[in-house]
N, C-alpha and C. Protein backbone atom coordinates (compact mmCIF):
# COMPACT_ATOMS: atom_id res chain seq x y z
N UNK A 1 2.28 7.41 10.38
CA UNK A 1 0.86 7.16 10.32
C UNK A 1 0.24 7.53 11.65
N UNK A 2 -0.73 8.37 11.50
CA UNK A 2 -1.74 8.77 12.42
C UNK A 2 -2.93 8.37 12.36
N UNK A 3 -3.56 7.61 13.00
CA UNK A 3 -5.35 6.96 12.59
C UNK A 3 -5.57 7.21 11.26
N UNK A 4 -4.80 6.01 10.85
CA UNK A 4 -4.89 5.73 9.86
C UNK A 4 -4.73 6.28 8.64
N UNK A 5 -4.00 7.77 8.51
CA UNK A 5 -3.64 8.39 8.03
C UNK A 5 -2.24 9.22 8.01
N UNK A 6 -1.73 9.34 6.81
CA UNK A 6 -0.06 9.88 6.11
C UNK A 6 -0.13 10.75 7.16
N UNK A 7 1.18 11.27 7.59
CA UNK A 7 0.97 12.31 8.39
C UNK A 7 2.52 13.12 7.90
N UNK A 8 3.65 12.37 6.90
CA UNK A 8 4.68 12.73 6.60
C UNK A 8 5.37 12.34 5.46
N UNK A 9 5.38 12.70 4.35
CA UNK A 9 6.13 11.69 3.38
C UNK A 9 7.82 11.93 3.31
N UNK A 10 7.88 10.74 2.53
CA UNK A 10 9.64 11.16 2.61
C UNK A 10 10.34 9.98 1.47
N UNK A 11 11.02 10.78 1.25
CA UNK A 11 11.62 9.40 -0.14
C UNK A 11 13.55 9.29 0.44
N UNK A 12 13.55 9.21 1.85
CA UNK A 12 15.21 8.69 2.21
C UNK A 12 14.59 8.18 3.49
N UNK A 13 15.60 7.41 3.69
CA UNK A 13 15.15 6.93 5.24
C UNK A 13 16.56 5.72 5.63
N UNK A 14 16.93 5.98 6.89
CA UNK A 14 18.40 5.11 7.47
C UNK A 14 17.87 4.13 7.64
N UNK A 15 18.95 3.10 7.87
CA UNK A 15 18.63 1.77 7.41
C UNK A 15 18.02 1.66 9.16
N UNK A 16 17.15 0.23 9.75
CA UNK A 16 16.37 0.05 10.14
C UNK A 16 14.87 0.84 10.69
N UNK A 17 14.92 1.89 9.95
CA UNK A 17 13.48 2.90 9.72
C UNK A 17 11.90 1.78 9.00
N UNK A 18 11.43 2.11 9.88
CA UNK A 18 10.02 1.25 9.65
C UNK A 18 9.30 1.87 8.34
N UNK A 19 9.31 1.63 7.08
CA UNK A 19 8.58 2.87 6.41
C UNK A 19 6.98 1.86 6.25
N UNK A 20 6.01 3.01 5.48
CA UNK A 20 4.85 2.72 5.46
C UNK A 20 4.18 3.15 3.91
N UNK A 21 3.85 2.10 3.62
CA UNK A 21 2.94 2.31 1.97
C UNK A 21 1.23 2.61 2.43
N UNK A 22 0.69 3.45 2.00
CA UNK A 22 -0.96 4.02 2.18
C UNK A 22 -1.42 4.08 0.99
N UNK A 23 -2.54 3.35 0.96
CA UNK A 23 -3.05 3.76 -0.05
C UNK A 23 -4.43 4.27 -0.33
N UNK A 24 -5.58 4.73 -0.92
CA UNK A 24 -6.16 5.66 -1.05
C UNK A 24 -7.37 4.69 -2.70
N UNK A 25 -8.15 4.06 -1.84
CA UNK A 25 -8.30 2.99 -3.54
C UNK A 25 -10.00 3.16 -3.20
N UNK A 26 -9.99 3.94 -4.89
CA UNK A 26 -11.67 4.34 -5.00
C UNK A 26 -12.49 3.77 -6.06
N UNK A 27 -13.60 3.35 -5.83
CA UNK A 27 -14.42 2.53 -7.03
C UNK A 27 -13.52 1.39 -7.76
N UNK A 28 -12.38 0.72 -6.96
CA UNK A 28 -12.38 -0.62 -6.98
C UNK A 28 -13.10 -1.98 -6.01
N UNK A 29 -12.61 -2.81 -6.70
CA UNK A 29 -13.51 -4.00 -5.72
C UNK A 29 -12.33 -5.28 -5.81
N UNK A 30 -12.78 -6.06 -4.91
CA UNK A 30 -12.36 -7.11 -4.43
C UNK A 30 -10.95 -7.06 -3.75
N UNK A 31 -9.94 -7.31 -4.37
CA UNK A 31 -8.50 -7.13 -3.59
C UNK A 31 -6.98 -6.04 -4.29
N UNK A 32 -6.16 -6.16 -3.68
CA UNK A 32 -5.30 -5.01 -4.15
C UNK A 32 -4.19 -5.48 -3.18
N UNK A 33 -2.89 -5.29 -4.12
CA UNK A 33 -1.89 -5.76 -3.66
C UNK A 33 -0.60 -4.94 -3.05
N UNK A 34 0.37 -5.07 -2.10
CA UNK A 34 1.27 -3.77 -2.18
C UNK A 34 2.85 -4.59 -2.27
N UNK A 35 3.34 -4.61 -3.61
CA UNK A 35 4.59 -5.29 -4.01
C UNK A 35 5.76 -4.59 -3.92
N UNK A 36 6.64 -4.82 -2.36
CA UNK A 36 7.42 -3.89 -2.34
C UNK A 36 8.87 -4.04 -3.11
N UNK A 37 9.75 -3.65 -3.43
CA UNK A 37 10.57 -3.76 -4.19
C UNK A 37 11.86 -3.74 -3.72
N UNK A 38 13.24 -4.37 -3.60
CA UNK A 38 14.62 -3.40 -3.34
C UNK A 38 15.52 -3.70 -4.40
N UNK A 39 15.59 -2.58 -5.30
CA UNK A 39 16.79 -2.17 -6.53
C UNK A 39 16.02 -3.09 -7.80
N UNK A 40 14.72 -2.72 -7.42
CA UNK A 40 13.60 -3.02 -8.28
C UNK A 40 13.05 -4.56 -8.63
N UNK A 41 13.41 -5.82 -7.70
CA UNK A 41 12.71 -6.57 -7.28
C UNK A 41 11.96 -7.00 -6.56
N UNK A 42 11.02 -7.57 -6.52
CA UNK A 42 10.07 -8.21 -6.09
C UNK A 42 10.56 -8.73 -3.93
N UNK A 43 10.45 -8.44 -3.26
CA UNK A 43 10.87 -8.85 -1.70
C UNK A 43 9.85 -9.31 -0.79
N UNK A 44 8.71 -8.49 -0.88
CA UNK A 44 7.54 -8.60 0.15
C UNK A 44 6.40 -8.42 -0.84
N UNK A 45 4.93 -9.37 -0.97
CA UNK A 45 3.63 -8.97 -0.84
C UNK A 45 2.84 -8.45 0.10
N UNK A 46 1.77 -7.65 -0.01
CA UNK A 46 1.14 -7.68 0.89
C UNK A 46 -0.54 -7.52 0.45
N UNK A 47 -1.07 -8.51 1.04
CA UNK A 47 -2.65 -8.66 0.24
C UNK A 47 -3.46 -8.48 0.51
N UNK A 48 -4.30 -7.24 0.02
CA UNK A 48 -5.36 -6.64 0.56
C UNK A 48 -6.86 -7.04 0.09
N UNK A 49 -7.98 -7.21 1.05
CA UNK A 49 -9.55 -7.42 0.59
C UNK A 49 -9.89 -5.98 0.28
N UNK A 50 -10.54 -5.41 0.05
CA UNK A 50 -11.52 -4.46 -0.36
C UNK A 50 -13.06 -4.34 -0.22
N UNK A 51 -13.05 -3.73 0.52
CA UNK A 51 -14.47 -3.90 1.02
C UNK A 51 -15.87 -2.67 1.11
N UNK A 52 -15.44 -1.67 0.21
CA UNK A 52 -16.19 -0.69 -0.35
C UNK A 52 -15.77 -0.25 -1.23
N UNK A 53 -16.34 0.63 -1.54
CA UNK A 53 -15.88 1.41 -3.00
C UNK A 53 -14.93 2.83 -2.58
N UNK A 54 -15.14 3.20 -1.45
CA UNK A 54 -13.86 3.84 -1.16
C UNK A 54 -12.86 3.09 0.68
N UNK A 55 -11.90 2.81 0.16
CA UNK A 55 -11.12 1.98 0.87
C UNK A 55 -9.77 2.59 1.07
N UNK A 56 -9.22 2.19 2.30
CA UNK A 56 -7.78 2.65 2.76
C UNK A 56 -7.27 1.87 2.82
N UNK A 57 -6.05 1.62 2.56
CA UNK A 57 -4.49 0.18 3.26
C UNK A 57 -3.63 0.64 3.54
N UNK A 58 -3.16 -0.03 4.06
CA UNK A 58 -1.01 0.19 4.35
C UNK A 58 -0.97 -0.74 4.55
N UNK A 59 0.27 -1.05 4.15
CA UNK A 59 1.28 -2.53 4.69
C UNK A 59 2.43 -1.47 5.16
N UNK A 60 3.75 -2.31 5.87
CA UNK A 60 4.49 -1.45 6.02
C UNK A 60 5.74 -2.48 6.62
N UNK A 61 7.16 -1.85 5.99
CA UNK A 61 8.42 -2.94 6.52
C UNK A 61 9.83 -2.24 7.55
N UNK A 62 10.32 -2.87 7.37
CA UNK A 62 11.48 -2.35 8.22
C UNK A 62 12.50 -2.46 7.27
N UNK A 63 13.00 -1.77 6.67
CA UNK A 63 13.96 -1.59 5.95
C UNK A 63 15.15 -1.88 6.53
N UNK A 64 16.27 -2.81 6.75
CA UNK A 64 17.12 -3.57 7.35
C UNK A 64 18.47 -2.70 6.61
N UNK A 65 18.36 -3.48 5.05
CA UNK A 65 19.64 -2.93 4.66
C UNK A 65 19.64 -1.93 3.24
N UNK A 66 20.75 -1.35 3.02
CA UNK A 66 20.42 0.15 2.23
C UNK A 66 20.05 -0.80 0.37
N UNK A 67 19.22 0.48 0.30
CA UNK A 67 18.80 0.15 -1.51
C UNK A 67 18.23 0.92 -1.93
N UNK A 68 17.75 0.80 -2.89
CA UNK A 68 16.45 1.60 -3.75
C UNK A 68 15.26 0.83 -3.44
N UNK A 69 13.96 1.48 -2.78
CA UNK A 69 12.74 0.54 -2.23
C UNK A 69 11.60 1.32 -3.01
N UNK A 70 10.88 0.38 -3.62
CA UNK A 70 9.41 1.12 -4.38
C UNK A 70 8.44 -0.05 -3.99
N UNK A 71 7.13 0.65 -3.82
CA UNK A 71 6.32 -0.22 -3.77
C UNK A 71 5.35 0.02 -5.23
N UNK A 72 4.90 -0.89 -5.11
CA UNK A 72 3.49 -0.96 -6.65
C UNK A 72 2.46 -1.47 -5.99
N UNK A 73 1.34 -0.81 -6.45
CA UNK A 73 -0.04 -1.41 -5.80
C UNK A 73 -0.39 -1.86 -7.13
N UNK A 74 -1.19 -3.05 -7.08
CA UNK A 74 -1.99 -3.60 -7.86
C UNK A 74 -3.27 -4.23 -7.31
N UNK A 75 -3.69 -4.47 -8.73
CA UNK A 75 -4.99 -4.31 -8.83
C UNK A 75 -5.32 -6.41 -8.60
N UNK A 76 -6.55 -6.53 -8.29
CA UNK A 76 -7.03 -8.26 -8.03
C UNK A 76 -6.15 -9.21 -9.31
N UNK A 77 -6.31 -8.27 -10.57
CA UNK A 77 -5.70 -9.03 -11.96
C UNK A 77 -4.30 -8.74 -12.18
N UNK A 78 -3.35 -8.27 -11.35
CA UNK A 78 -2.08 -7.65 -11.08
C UNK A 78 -1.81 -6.56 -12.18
N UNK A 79 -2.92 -5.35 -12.18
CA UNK A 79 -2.83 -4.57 -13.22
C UNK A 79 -2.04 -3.64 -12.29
N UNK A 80 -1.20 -2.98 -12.71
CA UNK A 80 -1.06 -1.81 -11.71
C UNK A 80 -1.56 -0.71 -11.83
N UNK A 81 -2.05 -0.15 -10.24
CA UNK A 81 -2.57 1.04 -10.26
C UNK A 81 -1.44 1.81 -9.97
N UNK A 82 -0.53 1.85 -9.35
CA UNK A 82 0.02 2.49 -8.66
C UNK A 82 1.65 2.50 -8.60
N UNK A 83 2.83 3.39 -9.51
CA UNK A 83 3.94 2.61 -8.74
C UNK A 83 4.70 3.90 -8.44
């Protein structure tokens, strides 16, 4: 991340690598969530306000030990936008 913006994507990363979820959330309102996952459970929230109609986030973790990691963004009603 560069001011506030992706600057690299990547889907591997060694274990204690900091990774980073961005997101990109337009003509929603109120809050939005980033549910990160390892070997497809639930590990970390992270809870976002929303405060225009076009809005940026990241949350972001340190990946400790090896897995499969996904995040899901959702929506204030835990709809997902995003996984």
């Amino acid at each position: 991340m560069e001011n506030r913006e992706p600057v690299e994507e990547g889907t591997t990363f060694a274990a204690g690598t900091t990774v980073w979820c961005w997101s990109l959330l337009r003509n929603s309102e109120g809050a939005a969530k980033h549910v990160w996952k390892k070997d497809g459970k639930p590990v970390w929230t992270a809870n976002h306000k929303i405060r225009s109609k076009r809005w940026t986030t990241y949350s972001r973790r340190k990946l400790s030990k090896p897995g499969s990691y996904s995040v899901d963004v959702l929506g204030a009603d835990d709809a997902v936008w995003a996984a």
